[in-house]
Protein backbone atom coordinates (compact mmCIF):
# COMPACT_ATOMS: atom_id res chain seq x y z
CA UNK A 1 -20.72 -27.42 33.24
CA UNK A 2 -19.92 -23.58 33.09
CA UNK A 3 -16.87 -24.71 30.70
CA UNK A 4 -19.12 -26.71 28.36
CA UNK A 5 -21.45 -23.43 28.26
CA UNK A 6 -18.68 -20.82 27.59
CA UNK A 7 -17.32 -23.07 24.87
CA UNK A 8 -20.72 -23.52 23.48
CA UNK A 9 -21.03 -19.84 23.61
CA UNK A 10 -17.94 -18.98 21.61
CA UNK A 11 -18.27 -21.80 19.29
CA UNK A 12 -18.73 -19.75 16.44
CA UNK A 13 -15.62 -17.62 17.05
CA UNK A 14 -13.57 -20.45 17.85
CA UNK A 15 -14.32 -22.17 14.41
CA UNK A 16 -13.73 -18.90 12.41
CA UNK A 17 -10.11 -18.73 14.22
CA UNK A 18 -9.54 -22.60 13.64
CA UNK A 19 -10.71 -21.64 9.98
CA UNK A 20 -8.52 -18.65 9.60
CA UNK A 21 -5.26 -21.15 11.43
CA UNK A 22 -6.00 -23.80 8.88
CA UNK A 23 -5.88 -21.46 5.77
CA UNK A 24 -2.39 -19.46 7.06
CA UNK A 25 -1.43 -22.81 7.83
CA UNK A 26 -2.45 -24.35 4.45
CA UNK A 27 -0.63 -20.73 2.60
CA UNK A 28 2.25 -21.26 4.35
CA UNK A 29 2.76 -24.93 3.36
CA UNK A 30 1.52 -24.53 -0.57
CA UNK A 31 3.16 -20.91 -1.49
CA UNK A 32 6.07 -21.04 -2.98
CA UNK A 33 9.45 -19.98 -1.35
CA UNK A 34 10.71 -16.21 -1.28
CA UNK A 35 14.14 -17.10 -2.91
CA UNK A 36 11.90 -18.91 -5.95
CA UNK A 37 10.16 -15.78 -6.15
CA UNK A 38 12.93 -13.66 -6.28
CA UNK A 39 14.49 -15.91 -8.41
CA UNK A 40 12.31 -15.54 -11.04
CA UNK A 41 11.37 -12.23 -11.30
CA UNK A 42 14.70 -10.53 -10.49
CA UNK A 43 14.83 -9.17 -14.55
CA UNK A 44 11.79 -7.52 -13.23
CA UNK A 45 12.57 -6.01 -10.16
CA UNK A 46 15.77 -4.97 -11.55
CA UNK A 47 13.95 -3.33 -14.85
CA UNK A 48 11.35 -1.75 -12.65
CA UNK A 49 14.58 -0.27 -9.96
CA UNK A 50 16.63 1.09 -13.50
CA UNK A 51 13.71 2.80 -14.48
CA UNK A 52 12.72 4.61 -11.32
CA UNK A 53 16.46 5.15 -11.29
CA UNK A 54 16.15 7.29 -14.76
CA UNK A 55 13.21 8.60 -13.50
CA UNK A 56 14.19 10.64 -10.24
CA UNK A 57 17.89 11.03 -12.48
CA UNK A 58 15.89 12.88 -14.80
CA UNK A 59 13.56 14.72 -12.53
CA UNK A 60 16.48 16.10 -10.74
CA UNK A 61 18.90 17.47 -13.84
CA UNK A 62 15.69 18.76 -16.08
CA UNK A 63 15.25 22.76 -15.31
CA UNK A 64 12.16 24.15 -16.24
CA UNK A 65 11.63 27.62 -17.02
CA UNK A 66 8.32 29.33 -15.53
CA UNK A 67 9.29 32.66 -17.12
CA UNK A 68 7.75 31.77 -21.18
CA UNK A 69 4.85 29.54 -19.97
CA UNK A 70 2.43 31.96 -21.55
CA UNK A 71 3.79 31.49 -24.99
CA UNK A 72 3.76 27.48 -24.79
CA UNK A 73 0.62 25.42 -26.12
CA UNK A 74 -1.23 23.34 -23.73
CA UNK A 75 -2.57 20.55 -25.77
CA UNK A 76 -3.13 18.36 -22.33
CA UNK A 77 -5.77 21.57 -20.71
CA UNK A 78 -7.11 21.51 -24.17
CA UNK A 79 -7.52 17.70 -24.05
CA UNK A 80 -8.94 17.92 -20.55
CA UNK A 81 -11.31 21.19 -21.57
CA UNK A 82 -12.66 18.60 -24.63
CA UNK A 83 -13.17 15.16 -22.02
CA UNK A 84 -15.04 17.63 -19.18
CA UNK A 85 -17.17 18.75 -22.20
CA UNK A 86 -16.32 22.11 -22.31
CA UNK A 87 -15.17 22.16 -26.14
CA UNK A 88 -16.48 24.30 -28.42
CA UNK A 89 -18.32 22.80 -31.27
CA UNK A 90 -16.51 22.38 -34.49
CA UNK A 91 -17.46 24.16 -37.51
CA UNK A 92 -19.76 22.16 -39.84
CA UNK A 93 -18.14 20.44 -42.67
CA UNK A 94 -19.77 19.70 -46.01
CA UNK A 95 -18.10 16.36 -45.82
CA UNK A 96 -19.82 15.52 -42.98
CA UNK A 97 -22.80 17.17 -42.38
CA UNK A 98 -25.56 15.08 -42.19
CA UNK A 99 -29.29 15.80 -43.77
């Protein structure tokens, strides 16, 4: 009797973990193979690799120099300055001023 009544106690957690068995089970059985997978979206993969390739090539031969930053526009702080609404209004244009 104290068997019955610990399994009746737990019967909710045993049915989530029969639930949660099923479903792996189930994945494991309907998903498709790794090699498919790979198989299929190796131009990917091997895209993706080239580019992150040229990226850190790139990243390591580019020199910057900090010296002249002063004298270089910043269009992206400018960009970011007009989305966090600190822009300064635009002078009014005859084309477009409205009555």
């Amino acid at each position: 009797m104290e068997i019955q009544q610990q399994v009746l106690k737990f019967r909710y957690h045993i049915g989530v973990a029969l639930l949660v068995l099923g479903a792996i089970f189930a994945a494991l059985q309907l998903a498709p193979r790794f090699l498919n997978v790979l198989a299929y979206f190796w131009p990917l993969f091997l895209s993706t690799a080239l580019f992150l390739a040229l990226v850190l090539f790139f990243a390591k031969t580019q020199t910057f120099s900090h010296s002249d930053d002063s004298s270089l526009p910043k269009p992206a702080e400018e960009l970011l300055d007009f989305v966090a609404g600190h822009h300064h209004d635009p002078p009014l244009d005859a084309r477009h001023k409205s009555d």
